[in-house]
N, C-alpha and C. Protein backbone atom coordinates (compact mmCIF):
# COMPACT_ATOMS: atom_id res chain seq x y z
N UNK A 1 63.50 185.79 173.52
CA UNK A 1 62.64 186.89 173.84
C UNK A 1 62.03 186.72 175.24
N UNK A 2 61.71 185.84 175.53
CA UNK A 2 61.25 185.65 177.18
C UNK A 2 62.05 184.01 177.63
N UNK A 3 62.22 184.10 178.97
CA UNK A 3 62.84 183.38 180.00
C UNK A 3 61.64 182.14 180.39
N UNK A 4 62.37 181.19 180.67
CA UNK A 4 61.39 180.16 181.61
C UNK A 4 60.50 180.84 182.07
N UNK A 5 60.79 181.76 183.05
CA UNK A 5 59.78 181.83 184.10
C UNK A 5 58.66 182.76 184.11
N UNK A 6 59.19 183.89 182.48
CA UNK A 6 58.38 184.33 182.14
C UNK A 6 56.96 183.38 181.27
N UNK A 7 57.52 182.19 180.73
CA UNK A 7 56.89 181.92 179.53
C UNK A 7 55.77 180.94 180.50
N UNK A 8 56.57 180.35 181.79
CA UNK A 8 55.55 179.39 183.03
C UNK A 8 54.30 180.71 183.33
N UNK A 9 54.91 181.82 183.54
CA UNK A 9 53.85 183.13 184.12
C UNK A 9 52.63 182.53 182.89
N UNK A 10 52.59 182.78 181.28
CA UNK A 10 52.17 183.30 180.66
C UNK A 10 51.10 181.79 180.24
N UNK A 11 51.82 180.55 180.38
CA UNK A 11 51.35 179.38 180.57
C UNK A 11 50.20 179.16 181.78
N UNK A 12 50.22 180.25 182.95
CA UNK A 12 49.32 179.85 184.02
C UNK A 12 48.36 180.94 183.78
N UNK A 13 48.24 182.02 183.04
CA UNK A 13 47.57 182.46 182.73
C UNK A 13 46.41 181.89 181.26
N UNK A 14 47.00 181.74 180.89
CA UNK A 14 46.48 180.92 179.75
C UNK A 14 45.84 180.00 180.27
N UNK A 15 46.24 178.93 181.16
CA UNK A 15 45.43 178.09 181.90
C UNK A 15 44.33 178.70 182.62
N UNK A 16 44.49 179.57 183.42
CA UNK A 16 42.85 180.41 183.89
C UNK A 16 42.61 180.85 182.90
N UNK A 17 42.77 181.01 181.79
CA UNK A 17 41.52 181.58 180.46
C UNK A 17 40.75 180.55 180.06
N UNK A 18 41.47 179.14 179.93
CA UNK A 18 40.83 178.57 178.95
C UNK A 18 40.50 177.24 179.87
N UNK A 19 41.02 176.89 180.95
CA UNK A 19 40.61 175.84 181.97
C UNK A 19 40.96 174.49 181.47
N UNK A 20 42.01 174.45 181.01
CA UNK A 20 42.27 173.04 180.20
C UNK A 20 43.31 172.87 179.74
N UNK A 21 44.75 172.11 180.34
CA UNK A 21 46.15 172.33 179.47
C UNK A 21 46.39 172.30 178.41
N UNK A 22 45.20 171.52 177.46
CA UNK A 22 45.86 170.88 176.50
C UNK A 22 45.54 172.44 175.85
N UNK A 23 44.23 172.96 176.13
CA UNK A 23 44.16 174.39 175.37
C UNK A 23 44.76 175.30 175.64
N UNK A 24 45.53 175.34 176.65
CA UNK A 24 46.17 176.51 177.29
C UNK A 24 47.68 176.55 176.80
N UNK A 25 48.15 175.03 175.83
CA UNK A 25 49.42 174.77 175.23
C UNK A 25 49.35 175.41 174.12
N UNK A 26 47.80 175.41 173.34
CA UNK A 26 47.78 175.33 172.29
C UNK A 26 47.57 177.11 172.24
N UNK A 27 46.95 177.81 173.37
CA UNK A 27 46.81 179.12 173.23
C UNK A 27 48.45 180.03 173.26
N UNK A 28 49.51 179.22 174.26
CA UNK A 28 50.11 179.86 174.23
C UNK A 28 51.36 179.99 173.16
N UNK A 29 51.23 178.81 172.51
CA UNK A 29 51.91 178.30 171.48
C UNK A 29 51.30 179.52 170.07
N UNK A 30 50.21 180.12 170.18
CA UNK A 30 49.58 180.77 168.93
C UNK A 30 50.09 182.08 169.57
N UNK A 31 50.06 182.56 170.61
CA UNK A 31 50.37 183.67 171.11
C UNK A 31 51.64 183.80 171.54
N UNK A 32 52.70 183.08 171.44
CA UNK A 32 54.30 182.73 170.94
C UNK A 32 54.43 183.79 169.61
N UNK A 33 53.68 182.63 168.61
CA UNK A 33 54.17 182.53 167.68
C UNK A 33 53.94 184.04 166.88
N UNK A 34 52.72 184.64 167.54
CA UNK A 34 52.10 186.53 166.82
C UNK A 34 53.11 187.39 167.44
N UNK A 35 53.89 187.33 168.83
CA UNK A 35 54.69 187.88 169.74
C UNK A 35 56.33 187.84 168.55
N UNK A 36 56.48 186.71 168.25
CA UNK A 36 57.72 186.21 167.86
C UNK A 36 57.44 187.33 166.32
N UNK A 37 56.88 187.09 165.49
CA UNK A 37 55.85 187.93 164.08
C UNK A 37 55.87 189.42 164.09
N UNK A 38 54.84 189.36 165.34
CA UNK A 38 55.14 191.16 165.51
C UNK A 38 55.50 191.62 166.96
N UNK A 39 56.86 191.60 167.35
CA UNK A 39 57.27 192.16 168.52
C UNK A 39 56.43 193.56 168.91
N UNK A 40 56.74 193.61 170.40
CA UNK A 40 55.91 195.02 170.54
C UNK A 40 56.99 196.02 170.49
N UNK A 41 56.35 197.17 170.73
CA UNK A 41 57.38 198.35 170.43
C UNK A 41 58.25 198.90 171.43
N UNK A 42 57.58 198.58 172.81
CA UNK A 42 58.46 198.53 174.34
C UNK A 42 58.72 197.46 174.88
N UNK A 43 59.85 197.14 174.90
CA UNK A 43 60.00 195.81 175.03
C UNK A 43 59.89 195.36 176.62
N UNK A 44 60.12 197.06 177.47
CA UNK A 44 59.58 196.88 178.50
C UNK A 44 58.42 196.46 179.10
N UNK A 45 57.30 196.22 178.47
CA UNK A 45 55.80 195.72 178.38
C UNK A 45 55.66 194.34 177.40
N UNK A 46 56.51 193.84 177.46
CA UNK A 46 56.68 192.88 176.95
C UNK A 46 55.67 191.24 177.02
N UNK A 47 55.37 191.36 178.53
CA UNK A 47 54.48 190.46 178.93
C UNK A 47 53.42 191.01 178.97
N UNK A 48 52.76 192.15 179.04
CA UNK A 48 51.43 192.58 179.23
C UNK A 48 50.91 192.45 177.69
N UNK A 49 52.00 192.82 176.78
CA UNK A 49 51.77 192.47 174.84
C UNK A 49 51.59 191.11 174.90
N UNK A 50 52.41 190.09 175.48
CA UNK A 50 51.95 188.74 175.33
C UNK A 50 50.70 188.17 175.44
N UNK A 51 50.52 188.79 177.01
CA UNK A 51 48.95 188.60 177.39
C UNK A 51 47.53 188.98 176.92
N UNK A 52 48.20 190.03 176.37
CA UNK A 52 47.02 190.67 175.80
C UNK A 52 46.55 190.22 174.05
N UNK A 53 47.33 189.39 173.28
CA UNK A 53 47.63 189.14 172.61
C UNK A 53 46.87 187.47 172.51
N UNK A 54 46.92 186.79 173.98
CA UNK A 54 46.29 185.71 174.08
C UNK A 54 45.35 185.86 174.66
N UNK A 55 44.84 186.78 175.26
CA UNK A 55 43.65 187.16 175.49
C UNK A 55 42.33 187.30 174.35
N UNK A 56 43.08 187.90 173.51
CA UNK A 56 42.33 188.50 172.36
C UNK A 56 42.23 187.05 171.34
N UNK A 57 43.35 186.24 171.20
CA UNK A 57 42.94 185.01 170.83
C UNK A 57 42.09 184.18 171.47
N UNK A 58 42.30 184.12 172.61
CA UNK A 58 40.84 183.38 173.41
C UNK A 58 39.80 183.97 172.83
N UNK A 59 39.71 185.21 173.36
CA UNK A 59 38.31 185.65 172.86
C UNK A 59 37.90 185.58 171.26
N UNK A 60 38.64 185.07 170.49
CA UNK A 60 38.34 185.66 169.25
C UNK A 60 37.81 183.88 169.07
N UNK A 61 38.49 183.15 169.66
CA UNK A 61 38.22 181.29 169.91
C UNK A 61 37.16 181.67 170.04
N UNK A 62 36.14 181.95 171.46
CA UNK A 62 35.05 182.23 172.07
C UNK A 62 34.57 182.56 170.79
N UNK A 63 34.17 183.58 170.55
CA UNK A 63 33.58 184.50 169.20
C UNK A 63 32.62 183.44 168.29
N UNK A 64 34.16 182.73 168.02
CA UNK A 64 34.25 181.49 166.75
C UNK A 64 32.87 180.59 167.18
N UNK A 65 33.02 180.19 168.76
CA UNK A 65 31.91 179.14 168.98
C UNK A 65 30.67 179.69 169.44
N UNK A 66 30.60 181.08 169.40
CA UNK A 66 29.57 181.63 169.11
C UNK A 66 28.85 181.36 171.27
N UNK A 67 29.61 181.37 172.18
CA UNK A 67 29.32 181.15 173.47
C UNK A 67 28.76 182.79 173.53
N UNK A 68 27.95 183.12 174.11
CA UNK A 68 27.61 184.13 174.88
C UNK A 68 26.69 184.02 176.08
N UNK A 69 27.00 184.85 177.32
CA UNK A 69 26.49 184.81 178.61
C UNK A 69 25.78 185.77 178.73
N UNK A 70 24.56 185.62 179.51
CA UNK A 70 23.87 186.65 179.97
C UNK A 70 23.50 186.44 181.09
N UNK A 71 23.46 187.86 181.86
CA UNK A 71 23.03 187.71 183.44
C UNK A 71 22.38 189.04 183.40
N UNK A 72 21.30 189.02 184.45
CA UNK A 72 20.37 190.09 185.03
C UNK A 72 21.25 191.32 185.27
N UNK A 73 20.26 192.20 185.21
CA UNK A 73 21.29 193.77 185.08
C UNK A 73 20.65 194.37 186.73
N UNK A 74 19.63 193.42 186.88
CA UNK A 74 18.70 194.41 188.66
C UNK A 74 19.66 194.29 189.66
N UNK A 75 20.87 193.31 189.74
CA UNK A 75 21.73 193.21 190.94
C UNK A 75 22.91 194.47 190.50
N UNK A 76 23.22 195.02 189.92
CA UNK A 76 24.23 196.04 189.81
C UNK A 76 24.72 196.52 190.86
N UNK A 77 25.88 196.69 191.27
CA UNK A 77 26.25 197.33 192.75
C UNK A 77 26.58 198.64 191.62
N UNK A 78 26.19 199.88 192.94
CA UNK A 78 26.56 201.41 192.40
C UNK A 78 27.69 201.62 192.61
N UNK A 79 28.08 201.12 193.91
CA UNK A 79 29.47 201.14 194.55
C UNK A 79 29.78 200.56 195.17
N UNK A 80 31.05 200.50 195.82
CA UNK A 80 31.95 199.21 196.09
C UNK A 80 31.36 198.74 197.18
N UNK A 81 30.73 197.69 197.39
CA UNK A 81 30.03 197.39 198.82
C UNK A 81 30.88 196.77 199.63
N UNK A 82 30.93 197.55 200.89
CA UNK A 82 31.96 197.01 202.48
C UNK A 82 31.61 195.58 202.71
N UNK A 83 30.54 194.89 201.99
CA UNK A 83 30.24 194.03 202.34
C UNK A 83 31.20 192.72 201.48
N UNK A 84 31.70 193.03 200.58
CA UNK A 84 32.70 192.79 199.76
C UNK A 84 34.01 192.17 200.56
N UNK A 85 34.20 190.95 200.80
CA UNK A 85 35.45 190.90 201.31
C UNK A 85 36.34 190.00 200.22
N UNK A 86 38.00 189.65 200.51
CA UNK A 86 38.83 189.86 199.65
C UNK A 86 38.32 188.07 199.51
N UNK A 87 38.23 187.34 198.04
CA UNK A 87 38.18 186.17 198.41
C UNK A 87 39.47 185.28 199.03
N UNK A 88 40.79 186.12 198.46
CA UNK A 88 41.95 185.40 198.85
C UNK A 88 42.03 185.22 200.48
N UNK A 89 40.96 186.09 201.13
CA UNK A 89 41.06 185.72 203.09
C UNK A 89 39.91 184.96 203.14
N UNK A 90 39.77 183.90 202.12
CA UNK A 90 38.88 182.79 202.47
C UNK A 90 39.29 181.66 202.84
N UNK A 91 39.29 181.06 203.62
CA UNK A 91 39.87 179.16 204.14
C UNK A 91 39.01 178.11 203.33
N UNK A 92 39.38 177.86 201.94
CA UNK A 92 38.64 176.75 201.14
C UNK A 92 39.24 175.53 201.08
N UNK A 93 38.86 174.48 201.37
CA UNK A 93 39.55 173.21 200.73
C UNK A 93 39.82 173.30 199.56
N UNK A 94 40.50 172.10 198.69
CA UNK A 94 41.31 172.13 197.19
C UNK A 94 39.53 171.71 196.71
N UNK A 95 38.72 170.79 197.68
CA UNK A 95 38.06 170.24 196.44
C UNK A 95 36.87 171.52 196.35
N UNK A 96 36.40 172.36 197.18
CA UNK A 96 35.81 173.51 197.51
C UNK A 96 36.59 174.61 196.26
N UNK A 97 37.85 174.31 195.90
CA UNK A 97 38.34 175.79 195.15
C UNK A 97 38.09 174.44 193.68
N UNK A 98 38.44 173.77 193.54
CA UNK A 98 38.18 172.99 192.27
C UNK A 98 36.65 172.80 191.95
N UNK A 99 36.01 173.17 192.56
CA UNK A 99 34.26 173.04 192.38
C UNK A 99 34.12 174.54 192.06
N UNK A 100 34.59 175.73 192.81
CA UNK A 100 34.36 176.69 192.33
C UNK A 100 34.76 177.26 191.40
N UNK A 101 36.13 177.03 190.71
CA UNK A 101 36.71 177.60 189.69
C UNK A 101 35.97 176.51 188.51
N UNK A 102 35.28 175.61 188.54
CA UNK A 102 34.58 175.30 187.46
C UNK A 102 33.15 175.74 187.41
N UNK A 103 32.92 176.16 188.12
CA UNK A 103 31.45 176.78 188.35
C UNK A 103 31.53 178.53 188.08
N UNK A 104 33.10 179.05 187.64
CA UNK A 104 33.57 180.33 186.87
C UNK A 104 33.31 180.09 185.39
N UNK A 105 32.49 181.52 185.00
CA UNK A 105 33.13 181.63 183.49
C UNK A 105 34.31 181.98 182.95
N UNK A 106 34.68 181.94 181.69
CA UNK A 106 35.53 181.85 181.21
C UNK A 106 36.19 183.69 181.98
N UNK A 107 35.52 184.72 181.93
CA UNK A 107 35.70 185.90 181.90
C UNK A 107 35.89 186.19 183.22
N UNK A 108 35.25 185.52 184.02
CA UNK A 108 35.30 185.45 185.63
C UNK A 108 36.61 185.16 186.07
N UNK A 109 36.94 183.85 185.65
CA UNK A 109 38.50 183.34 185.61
C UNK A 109 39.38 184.50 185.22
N UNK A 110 39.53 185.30 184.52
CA UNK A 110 40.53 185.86 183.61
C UNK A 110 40.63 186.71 184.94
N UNK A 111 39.62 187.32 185.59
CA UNK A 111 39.58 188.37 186.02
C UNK A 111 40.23 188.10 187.69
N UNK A 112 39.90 186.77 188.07
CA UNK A 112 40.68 186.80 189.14
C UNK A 112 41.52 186.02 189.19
N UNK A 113 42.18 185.97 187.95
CA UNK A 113 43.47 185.39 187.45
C UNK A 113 44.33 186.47 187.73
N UNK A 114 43.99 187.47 187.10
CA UNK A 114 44.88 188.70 187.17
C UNK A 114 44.93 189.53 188.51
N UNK A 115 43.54 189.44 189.33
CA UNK A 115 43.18 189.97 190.46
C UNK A 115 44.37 188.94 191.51
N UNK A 116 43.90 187.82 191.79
CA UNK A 116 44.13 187.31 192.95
C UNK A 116 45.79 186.50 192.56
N UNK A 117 45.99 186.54 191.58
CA UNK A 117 47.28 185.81 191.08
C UNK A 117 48.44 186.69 190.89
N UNK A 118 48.00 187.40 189.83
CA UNK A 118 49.00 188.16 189.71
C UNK A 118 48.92 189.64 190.11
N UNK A 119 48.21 189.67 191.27
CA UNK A 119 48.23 190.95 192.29
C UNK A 119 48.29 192.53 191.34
N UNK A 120 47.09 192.57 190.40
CA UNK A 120 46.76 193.26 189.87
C UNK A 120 45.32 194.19 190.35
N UNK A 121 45.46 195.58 190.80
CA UNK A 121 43.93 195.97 190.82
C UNK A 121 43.12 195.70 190.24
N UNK A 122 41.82 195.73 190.72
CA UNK A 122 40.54 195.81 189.84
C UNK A 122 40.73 197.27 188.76
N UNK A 123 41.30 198.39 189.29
CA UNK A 123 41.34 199.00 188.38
C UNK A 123 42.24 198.29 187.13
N UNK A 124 43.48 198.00 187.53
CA UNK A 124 44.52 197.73 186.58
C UNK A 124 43.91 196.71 185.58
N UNK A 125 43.08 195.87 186.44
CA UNK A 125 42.51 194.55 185.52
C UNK A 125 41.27 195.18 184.70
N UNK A 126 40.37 196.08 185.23
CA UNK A 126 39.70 196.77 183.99
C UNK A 126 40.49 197.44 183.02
N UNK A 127 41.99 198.17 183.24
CA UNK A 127 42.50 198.85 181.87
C UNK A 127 43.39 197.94 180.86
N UNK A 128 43.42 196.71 181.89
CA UNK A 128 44.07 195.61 180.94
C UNK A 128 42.94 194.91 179.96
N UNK A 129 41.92 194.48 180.57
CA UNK A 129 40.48 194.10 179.86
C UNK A 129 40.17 194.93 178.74
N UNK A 130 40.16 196.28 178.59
CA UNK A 130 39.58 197.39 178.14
C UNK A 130 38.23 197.06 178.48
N UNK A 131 37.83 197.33 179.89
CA UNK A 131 36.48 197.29 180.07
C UNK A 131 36.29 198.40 181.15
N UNK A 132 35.10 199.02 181.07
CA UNK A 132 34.88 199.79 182.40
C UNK A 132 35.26 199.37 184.20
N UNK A 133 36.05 199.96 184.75
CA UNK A 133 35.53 199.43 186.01
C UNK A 133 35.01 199.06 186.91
N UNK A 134 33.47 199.55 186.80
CA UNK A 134 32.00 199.12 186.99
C UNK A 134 31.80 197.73 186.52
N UNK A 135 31.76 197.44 185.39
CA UNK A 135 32.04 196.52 184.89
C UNK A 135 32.36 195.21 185.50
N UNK A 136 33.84 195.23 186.07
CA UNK A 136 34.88 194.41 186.40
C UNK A 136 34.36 194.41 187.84
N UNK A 137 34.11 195.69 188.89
CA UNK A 137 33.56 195.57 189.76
C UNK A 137 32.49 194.56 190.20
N UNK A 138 31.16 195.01 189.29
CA UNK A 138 29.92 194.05 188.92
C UNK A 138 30.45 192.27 188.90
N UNK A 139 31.07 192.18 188.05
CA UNK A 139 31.35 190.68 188.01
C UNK A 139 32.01 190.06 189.11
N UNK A 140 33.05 190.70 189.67
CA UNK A 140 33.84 189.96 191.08
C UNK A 140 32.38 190.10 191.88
N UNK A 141 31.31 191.07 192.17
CA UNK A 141 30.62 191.50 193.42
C UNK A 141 30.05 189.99 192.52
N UNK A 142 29.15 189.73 191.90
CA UNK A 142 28.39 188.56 191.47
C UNK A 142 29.04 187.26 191.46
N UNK A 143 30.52 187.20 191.56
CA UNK A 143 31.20 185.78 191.51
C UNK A 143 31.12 185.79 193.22
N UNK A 144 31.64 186.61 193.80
CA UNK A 144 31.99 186.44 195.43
C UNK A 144 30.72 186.15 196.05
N UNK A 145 29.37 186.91 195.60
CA UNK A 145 27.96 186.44 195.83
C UNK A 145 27.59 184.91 195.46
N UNK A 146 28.16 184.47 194.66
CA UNK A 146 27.61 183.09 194.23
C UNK A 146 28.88 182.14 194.61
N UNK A 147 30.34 182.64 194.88
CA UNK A 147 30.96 181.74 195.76
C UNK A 147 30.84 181.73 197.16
N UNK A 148 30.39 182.54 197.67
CA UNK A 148 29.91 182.44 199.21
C UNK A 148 29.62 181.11 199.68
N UNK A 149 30.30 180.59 201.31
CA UNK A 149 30.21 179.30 201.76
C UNK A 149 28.40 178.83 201.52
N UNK A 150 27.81 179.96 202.23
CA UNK A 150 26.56 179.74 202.33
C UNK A 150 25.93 179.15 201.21
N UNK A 151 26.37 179.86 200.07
CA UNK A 151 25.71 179.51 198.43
C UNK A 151 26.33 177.58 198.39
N UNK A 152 27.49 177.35 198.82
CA UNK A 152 27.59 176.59 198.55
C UNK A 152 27.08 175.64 199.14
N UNK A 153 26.68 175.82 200.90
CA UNK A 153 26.22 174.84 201.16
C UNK A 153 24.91 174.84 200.78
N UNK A 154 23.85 175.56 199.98
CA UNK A 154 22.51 175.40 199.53
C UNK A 154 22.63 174.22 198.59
N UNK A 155 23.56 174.93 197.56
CA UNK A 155 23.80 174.34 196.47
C UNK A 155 23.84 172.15 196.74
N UNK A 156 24.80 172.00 197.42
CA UNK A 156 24.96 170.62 197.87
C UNK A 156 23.84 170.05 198.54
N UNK A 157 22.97 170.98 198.82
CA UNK A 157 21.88 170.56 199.87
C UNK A 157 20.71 170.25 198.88
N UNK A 158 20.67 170.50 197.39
CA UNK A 158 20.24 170.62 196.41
C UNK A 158 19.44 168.98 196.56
């Protein structure tokens, strides 16, 4: 049903969900096995059913351990601020992107997993989420705000 290089795609995604191989074996191995159970009905969408499929198992993991995040609602952007630039035209060191992708939530990750990886819109990544695009907006504007060099060098200066 899927190829190497589909099943490596679906393996590195899984890895930005869950931040950990050994869980990201074990996610994709459960989301194999529901794919293999109940095929989807276009087989042309074949990987977006996969994904979405281990998505919904992550989250349903999450659920289980009962994690929930909360953040302030007063920073809301109304709209897309110019001030917004792309993070992928950022120059980070490995140990600068390995400090920041652990300093991501789980949901943060997903989102510019799909954003910056697999060259998906913010729109596309809100209708894959099923979440508003405000939404999805809000969270990149608040991750790119708190990955900012500046934030980081406060942070170390700590």
């Amino acid at each position: 049903m899927f190829d190497d290089a589909e099943l490596n795609r679906l393996f590195r995604y899984c890895r930005a969900l869950t931040d950990s191989e050994a869980d990201a074996f074990d996610l994709l191995q459960g989301g194999m096995e529901r794919c293999l159970r109940t095929p989807p009905a276009d087989s042309e969408r074949r990987i977006a059913y996969a994904m979405k499929i281990m998505s919904n198992l992550w989250r349903d993991g999450l659920r289980r351990e009962r994690v929930v995040h909360f953040e302030p609602l007063d920073d809301e952007p109304t709209a897309l601020d110019p001030a917004l630039e792309g993070l992928e035209a950022a120059l980070i060191t490995r140990d600068e992107l390995d400090h920041a992708w652990r300093e991501l939530r789980e949901d943060e990750r997903e989102i510019l997993f799909l954003w910056a990886v697999e060259g998906y819109t913010l729109a596309e990544v809100a209708i894959h989420l099923d979440r508003p695009k405000g939404s999805v907006l809000s969270i990149v504007h608040r991750m790119r705000r708190r990955l900012r060099p500046e934030s980081a060098k406060e942070f170390s200066e700590r």
